[in-house]
Protein backbone atom coordinates (compact mmCIF):
# COMPACT_ATOMS: atom_id res chain seq x y z
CA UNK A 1 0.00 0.00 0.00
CA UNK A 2 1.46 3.26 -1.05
CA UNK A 3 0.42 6.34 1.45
CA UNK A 4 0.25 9.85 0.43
CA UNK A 5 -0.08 11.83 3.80
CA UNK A 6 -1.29 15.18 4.45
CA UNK A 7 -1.93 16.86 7.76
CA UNK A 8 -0.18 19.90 9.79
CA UNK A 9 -1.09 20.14 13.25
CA UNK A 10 -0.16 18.23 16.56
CA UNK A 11 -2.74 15.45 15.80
CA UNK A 12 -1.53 14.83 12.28
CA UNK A 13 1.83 14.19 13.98
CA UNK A 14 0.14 11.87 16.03
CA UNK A 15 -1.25 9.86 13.40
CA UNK A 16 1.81 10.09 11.13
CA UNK A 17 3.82 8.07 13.73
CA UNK A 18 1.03 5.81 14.26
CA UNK A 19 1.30 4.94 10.67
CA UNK A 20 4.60 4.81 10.52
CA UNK A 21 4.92 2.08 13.79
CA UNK A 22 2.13 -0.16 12.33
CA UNK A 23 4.17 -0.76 9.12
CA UNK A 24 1.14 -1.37 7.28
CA UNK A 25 2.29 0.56 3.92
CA UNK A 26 4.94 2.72 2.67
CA UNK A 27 4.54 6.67 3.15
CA UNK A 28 5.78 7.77 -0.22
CA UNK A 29 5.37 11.38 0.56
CA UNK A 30 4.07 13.92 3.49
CA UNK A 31 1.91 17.26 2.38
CA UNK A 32 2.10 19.82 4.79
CA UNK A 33 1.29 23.53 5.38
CA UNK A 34 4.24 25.59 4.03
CA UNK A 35 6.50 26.99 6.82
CA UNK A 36 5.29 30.37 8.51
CA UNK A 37 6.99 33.05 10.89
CA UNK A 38 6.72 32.14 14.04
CA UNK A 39 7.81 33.57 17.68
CA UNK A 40 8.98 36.75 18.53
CA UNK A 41 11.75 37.10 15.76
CA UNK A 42 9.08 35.77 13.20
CA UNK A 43 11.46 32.81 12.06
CA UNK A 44 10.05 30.49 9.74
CA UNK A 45 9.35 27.74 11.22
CA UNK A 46 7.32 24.64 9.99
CA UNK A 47 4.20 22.48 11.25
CA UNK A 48 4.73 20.21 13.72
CA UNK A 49 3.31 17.54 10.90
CA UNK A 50 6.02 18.69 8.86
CA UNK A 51 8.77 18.80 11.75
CA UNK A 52 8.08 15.36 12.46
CA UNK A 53 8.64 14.13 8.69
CA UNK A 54 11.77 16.08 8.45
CA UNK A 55 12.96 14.48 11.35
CA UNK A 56 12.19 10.90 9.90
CA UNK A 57 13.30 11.82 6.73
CA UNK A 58 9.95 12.03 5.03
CA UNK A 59 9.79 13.03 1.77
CA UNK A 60 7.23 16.62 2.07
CA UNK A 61 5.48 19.02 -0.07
CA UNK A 62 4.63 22.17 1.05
CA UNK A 63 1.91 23.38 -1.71
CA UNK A 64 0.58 27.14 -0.78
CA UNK A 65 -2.16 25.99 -2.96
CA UNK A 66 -2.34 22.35 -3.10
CA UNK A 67 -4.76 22.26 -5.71
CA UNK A 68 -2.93 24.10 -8.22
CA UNK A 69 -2.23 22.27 -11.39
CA UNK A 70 1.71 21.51 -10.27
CA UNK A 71 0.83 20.67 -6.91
CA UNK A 72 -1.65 17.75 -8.64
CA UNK A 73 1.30 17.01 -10.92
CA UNK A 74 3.62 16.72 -8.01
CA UNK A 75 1.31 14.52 -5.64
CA UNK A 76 0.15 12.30 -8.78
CA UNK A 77 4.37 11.58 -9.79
CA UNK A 78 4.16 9.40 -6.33
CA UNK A 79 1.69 7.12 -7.38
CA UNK A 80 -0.28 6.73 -4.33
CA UNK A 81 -3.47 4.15 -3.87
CA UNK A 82 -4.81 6.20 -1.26
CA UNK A 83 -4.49 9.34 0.42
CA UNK A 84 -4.55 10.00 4.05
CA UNK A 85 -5.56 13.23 5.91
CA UNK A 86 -5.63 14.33 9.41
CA UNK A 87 -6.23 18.21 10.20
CA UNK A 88 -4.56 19.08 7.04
CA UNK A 89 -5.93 22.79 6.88
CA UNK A 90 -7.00 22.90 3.32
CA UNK A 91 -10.54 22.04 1.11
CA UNK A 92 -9.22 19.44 -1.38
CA UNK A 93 -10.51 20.05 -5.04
CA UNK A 94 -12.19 16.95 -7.09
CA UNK A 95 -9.04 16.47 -8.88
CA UNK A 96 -7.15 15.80 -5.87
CA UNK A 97 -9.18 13.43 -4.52
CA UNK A 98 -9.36 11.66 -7.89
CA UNK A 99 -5.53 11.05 -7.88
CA UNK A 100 -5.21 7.80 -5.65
CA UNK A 101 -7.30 4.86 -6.99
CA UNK A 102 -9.00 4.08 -3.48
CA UNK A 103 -9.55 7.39 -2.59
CA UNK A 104 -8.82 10.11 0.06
CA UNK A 105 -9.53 8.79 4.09
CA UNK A 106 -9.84 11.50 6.57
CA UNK A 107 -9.74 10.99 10.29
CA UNK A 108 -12.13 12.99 11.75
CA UNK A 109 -12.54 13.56 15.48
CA UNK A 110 -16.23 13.91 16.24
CA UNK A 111 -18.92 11.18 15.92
CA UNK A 112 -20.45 12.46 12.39
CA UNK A 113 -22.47 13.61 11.16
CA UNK A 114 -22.14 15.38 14.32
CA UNK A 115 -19.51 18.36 14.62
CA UNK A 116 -18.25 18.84 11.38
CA UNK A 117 -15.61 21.68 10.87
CA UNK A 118 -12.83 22.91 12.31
CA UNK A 119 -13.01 22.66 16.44
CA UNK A 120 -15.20 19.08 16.71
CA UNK A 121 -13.22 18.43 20.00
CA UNK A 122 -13.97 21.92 21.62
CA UNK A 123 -17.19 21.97 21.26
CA UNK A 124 -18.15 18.57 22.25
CA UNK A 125 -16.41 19.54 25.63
CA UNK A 126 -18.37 23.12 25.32
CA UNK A 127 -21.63 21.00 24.71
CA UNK A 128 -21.50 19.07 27.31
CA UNK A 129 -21.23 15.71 25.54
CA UNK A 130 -20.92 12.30 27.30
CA UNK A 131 -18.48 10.85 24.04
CA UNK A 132 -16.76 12.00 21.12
CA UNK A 133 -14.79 9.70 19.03
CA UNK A 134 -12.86 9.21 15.87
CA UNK A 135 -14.58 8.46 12.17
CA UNK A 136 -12.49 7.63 9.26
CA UNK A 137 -14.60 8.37 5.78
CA UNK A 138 -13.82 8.91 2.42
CA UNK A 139 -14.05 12.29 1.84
CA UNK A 140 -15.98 14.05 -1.25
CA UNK A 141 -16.24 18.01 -1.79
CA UNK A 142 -17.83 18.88 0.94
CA UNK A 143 -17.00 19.76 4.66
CA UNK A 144 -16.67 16.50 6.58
CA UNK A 145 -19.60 15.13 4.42
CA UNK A 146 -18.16 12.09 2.78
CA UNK A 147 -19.20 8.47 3.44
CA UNK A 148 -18.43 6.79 6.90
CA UNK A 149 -16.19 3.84 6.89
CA UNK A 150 -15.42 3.20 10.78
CA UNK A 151 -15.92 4.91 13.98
CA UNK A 152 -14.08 4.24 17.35
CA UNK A 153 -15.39 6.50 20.34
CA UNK A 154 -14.01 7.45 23.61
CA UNK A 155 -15.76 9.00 26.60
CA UNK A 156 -15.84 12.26 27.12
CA UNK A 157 -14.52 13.04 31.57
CA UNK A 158 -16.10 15.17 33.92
CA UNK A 159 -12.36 16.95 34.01
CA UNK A 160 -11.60 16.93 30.60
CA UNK A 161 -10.22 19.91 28.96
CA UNK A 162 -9.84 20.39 25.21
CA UNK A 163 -6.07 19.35 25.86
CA UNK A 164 -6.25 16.34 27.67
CA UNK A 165 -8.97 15.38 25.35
CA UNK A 166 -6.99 16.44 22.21
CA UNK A 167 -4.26 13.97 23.25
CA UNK A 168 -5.96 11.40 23.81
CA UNK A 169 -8.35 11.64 20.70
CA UNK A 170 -4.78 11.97 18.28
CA UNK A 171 -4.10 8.24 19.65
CA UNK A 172 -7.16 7.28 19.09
CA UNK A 173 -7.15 8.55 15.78
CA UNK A 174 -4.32 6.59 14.95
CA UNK A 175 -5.47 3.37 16.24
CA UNK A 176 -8.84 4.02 14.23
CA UNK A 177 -6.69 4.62 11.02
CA UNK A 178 -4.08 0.96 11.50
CA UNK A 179 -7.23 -0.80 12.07
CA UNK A 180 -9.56 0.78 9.17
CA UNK A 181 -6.77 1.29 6.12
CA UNK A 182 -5.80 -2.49 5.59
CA UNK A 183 -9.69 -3.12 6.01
CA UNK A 184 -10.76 -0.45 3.47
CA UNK A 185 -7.70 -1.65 1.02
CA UNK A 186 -9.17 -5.15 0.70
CA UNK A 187 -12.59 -4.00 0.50
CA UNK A 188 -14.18 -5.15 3.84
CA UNK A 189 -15.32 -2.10 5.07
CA UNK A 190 -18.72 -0.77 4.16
CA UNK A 191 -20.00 2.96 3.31
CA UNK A 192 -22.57 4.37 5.34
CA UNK A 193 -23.79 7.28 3.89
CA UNK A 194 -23.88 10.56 6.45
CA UNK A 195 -27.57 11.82 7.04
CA UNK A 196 -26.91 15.79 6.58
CA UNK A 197 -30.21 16.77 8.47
CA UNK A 198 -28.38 15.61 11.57
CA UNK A 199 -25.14 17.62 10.50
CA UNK A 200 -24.02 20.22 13.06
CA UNK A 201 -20.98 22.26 12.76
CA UNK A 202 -17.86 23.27 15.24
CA UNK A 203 -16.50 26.46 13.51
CA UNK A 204 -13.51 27.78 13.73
CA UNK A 205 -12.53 29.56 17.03
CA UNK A 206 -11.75 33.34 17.61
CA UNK A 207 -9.48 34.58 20.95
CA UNK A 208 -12.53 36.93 21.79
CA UNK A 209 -14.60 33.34 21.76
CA UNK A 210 -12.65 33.09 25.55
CA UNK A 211 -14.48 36.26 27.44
CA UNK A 212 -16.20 35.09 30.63
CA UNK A 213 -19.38 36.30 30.78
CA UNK A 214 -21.02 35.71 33.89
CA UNK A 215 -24.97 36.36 32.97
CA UNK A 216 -24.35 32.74 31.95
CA UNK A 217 -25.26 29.97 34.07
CA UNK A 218 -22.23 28.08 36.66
CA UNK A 219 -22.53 24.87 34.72
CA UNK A 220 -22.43 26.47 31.01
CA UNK A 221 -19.39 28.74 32.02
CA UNK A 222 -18.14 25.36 33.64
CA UNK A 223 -17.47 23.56 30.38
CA UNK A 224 -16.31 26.75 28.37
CA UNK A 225 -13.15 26.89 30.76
CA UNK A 226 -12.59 23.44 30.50
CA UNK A 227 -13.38 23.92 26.26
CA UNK A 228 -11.09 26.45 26.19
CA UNK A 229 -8.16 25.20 27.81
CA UNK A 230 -5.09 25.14 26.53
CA UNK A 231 -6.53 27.60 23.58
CA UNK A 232 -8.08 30.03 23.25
CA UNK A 233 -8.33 30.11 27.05
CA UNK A 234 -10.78 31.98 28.75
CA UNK A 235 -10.75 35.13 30.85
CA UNK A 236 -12.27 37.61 32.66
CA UNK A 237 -10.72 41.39 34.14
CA UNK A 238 -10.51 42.64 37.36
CA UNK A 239 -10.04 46.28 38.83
CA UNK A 240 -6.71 46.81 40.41
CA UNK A 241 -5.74 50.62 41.06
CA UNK A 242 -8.40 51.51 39.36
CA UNK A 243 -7.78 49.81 36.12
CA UNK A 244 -8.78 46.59 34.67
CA UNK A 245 -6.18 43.80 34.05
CA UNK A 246 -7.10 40.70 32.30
CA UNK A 247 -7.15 37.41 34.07
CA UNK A 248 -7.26 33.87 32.36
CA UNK A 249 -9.34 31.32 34.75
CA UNK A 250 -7.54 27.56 33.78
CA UNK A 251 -9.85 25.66 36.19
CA UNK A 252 -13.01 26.02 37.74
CA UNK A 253 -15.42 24.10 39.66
CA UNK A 254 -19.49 25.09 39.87
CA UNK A 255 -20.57 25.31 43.57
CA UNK A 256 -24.24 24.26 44.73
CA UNK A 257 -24.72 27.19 47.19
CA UNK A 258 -23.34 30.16 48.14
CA UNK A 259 -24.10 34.03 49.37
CA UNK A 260 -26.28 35.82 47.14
CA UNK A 261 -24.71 38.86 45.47
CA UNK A 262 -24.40 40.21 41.61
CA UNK A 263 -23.00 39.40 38.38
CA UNK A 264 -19.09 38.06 38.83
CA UNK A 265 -19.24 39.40 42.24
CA UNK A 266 -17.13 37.42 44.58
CA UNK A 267 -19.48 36.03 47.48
CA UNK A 268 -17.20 33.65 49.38
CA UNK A 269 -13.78 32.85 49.56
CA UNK A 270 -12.77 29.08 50.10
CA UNK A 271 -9.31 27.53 50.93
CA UNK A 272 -9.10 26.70 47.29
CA UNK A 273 -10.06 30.13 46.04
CA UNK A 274 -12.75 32.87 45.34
CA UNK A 275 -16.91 31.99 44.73
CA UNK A 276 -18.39 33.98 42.42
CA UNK A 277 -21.96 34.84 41.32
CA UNK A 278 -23.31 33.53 37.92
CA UNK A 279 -26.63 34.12 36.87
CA UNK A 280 -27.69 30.21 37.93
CA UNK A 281 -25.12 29.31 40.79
CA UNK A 282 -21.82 30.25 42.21
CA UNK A 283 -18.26 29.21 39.91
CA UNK A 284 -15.00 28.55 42.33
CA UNK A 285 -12.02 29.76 40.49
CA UNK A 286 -9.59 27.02 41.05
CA UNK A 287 -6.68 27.97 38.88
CA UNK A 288 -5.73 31.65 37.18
CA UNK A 289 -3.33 33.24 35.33
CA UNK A 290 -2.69 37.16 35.43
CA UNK A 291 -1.40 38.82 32.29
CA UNK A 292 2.44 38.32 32.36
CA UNK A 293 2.45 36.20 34.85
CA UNK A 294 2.44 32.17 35.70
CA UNK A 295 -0.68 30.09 36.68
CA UNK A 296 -1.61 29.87 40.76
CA UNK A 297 -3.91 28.91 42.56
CA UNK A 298 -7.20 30.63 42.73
CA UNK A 299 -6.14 31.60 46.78
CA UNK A 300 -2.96 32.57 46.00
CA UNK A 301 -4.25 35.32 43.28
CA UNK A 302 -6.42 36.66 45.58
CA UNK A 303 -3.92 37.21 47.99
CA UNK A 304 -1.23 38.88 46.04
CA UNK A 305 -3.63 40.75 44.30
CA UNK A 306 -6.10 41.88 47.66
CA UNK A 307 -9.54 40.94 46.29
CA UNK A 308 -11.89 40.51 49.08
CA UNK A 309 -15.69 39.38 49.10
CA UNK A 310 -18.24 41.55 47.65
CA UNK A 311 -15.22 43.20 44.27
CA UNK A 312 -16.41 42.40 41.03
CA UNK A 313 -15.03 40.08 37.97
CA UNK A 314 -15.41 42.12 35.02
């Protein structure tokens, strides 16, 4: 079996190696995002998809446009009988996926037809789902819309963030993809068309995505902290000298009673950290992070920083 590859992010790194252990077909070539500046000094710096193959010794492309007539030519000189693609970060033309005889697989990692688009795993965390999962299909025009071939799942903890979620979803993904690509190649796997009116979508996220507001219930604001962890992250401001300073919140646990009071008004303070007031129950901010500074514990901000019951999250 000869694997064209083509992902960019942590998770197609994930999957690359996967591949790569099983030994179930040779990677004849790696398409990745082109490198882009990066850090302060703006180096350029490639993917970590990329990284990875360069390390290995991967043979990569790095199409701007990879359905440009030369990028087809270049992909279709190495013969592939299927493509592979994990976060990839491009809409691939009906050319493209014409190249390889058996077709372009994508690992996916939401149950679908559920959570197509780009940020499946944040929002299943943001929705409050009980499981998420992996499904490899063979993928058509669309977004996410192609025919499903296999599905493993995974549930979704009561602590999970998006990262500790993420990681664990990339191995899964790679598990899903050893097991399905030998099946698909000698035709035991099915297609199971994907019903679109039960389609919903996970679009892409913005920073501003992250604000805390707190006219939203305990439970709700609950899972965006934990959906928004490590990225975007989400945050609130607080007055110090009369100004307001930003204030990432990293963990947070909803509390089942408290001291009435307003809107992010701080009602209690617990050995673990500050209650505040949501508009359905009180949120205990377990872990922060002030602007320039390191994560601490919810106590330990309030101390350094002398908030008291009754001052106001912003």
């Amino acid at each position: 079996m000869r694997i064209l590859y083509m992902g960019s992010a942590d998770i197609s790194a994930v999957v690359l190696d996967a591949l790569l252990r099983a030994d179930i077909g040779e990677i004849v070539g790696v398409v990745t995002q082109p490198d882009r500046p990066a850090g302060r000094h703006k180096h350029l710096t490639p993917c970590p998809c990329r990284a990875f193959a360069l390390a290995r010794n991967l043979h990569t492309l790095t199409p701007e446009k990879v359905n440009a007539p030369e990028s087809l030519a270049a992909m279709a000189a190495l013969a592939p009988d299927v493509i592979v693609v994990t976060a990839y970060g491009q809409f691939l033309g009906r050319k493209l996926l014409a190249i390889p005889p058996k077709g372009c697989i994508n690992a996916h990692v939401s149950i679908l037809p559920k959570y197509r688009g780009a940020a499946p795993i944040h929002y299943a965390v943001l929705n409050g789902e009980s499981e998420t999962g992996v499904t490899i299909m063979l993928m058509d025009e669309g977004m996410d819309s192609g025919d499903i071939l296999y599905i493993r799942r995974t549930p979704i903890r009561p602590d999970d963030t998006v990262g500790t979620l993420h990681d664990r979803v990339a191995l899964l993904a790679g598990e899903a993809l050893v097991e399905a690509l030998p099946k698909w190649m000698d035709g035991a796997l099915s297609r199971t068309p994907q019903d679109s009116a039960e389609a919903t979508f996970a679009a892409k996220l913005k920073k501003a995505d992250g604000i805390i507001d707190w006219s939203h219930c305990a439970v709700s604001l609950e899972r965006r902290i934990r959906a928004f962890n490590p990225w975007p992250s989400c945050f609130t401001a607080f007055l110090s000298k009369g100004k307001p300073h930003r204030l990432k919140v990293l963990v947070a646990k909803t509390v089942e009673k408290s001291t009435a009071g307003g809107l992010g008004v701080i009602t209690e303070i617990r050995d673990d950290g500050p209650v505040v007031q949501t508009a359905d129950g009180w949120l205990l901010l377990v872990q922060v992070q002030p602007d320039g500074g390191t994560p601490m514990s919810g106590r330990s901000f309030l101390n350094g920083h002398k908030l008291a019951i009754g001052d106001v999250f912003l």
